[in-house]
Protein backbone atom coordinates (compact mmCIF):
# COMPACT_ATOMS: atom_id res chain seq x y z
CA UNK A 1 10.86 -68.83 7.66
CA UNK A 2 7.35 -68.34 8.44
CA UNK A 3 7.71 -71.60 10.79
CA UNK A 4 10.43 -70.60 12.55
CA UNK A 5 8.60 -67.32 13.86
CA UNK A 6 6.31 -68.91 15.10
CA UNK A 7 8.52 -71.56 17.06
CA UNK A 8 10.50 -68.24 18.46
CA UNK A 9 7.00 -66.61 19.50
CA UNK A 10 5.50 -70.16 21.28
CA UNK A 11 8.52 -70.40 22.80
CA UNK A 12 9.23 -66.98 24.23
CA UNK A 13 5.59 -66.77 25.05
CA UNK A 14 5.95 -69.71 26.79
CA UNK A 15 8.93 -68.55 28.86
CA UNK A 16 6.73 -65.04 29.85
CA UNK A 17 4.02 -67.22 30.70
CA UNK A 18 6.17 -69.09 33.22
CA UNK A 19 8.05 -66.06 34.60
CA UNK A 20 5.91 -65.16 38.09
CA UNK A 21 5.44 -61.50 39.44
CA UNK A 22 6.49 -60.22 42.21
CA UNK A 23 5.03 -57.28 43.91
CA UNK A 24 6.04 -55.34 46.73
CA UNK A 25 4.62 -52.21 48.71
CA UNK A 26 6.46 -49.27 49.50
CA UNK A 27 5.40 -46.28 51.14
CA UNK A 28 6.97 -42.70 52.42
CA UNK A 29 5.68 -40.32 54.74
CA UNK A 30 7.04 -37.32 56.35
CA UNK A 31 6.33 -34.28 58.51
CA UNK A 32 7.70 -31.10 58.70
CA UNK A 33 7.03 -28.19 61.02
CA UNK A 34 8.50 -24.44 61.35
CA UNK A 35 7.75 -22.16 64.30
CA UNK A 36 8.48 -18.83 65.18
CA UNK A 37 8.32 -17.57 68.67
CA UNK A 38 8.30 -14.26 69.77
CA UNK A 39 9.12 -12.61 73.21
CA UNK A 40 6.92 -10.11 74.70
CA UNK A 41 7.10 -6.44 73.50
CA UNK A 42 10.60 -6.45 70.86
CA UNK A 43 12.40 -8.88 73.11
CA UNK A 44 13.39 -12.14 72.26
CA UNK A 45 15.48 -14.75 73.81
CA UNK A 46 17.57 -16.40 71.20
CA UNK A 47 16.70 -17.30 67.64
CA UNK A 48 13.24 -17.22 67.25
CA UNK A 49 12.89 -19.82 64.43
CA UNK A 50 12.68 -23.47 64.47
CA UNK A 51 12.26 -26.53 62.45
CA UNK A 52 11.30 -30.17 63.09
CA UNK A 53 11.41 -33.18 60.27
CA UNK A 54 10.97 -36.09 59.93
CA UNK A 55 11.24 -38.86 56.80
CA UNK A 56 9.73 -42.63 56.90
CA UNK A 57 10.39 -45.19 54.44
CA UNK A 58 8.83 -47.99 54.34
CA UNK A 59 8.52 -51.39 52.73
CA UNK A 60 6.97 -54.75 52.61
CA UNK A 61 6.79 -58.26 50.20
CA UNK A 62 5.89 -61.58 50.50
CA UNK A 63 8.38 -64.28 49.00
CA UNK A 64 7.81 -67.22 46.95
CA UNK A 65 8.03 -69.52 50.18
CA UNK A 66 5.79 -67.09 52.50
CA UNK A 67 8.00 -65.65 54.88
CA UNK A 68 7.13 -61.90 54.14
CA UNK A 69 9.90 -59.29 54.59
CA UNK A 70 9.16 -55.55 55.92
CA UNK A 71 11.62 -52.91 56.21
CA UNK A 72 10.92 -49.06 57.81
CA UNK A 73 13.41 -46.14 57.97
CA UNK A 74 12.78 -43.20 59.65
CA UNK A 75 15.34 -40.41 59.66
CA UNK A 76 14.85 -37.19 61.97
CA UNK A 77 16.79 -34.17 62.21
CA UNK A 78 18.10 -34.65 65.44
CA UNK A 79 21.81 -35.05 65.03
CA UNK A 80 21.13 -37.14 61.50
CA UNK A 81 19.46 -39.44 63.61
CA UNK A 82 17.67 -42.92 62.29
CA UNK A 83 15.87 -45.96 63.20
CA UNK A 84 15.77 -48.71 60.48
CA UNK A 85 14.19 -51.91 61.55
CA UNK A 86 14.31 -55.43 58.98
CA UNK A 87 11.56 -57.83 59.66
CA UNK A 88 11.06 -61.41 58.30
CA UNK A 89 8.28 -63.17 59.43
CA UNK A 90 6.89 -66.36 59.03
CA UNK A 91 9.94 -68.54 58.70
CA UNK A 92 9.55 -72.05 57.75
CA UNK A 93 13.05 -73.69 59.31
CA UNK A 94 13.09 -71.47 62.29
CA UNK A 95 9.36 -70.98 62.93
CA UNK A 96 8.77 -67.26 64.02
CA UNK A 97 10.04 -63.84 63.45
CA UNK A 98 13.60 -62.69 63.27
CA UNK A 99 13.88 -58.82 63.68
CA UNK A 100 16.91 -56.74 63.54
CA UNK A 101 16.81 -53.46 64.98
CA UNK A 102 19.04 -50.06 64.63
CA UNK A 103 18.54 -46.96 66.33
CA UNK A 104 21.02 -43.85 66.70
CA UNK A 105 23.36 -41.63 64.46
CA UNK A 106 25.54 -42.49 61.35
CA UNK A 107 28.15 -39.98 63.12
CA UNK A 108 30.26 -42.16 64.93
CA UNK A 109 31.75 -43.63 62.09
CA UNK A 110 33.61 -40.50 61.00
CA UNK A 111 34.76 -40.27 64.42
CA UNK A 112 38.63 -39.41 64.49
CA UNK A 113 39.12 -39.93 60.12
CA UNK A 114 41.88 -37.89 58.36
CA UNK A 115 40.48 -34.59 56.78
CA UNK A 116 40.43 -33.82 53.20
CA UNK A 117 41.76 -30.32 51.91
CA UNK A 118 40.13 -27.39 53.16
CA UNK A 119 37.65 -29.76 55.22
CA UNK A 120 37.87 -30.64 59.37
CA UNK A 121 38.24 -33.93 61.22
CA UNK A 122 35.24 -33.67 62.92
CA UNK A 123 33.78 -30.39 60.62
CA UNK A 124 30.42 -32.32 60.92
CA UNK A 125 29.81 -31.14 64.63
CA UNK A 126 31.34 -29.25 67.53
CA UNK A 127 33.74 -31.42 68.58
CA UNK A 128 35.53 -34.73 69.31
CA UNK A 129 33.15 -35.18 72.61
CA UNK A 130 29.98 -34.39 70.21
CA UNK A 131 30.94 -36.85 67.52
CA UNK A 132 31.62 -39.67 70.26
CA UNK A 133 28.45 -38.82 71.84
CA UNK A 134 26.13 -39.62 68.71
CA UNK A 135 26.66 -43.19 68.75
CA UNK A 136 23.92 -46.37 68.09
CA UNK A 137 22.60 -49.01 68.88
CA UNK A 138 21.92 -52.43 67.18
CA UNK A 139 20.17 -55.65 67.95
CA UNK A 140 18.96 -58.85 67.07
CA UNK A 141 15.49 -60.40 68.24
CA UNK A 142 14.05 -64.33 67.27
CA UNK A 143 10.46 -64.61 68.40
CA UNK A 144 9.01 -67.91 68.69
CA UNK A 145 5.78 -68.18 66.96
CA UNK A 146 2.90 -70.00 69.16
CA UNK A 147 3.17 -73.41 68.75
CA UNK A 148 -0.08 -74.20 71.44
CA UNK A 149 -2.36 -71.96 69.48
């Protein structure tokens, strides 16, 4: 019995031993501002209270064949706004840097859905116009790597 223990701990000893770690790093930042603004004398011109925000994630690794992989999201609060960019470097077929690239609002893909109970069409904004207007962008780039140098 006692031999068999010890055959189960070489061998799954053995198999941690083998087993490689991988470690990433990850990060988040943010920012966040309020104002008030006041008028002269008890006047004032609209709300006088604003906010501003914003929320980065972001993330990198290398993988077991050394192309390294970075990721960064930052979200505003301008119209649930966002720009997300994927970026793989250091590719060993292709031989440079593949990026892919997103900017602009989430919001056009609820554009003209069917409503829920007790909820709007387009109960996220103003109004069809609004909704159409918040669109975004997306795109590919390869970059060489130097080849001379």
């Amino acid at each position: 019995m006692k031999n068999i223990k010890k055959i189960g701990l070489s061998a799954l000893a053995g198999a941690l031993a083998m087993t490689s770690a991988h470690a990433g790093a990850i990060s988040v930042s943010g920012s966040m501002e309020v104002s008030y603004t006041k008028g002269s004398g008890k006047h004032t011109t609209g709300n006088p209270l604003g906010q501003n925000n914003e929320l980065t994630f972001a993330a990198s690794t290398e993988l077991d064949n050394g192309v390294t992989v970075a990721y960064k999201n930052t979200a505003t609060d301008t119209a649930l706004a966002n720009d997300s960019e994927l970026v793989f470097g250091n590719i060993p077929i292709l031989g440079g840097t593949l990026s892919m690239q997103s900017t602009g609002s989430p919001l056009d893909g609820i554009d003209n859905k069917m409503p829920t109970a007790f909820n709007d069409a387009e109960g996220a904004v103003g109004s069809i116009a609004d909704v159409s207007g918040a669109n975004g962008d997306f795109g590919i780039r390869y970059t060489l790597s130097d080849v001379a140098g």
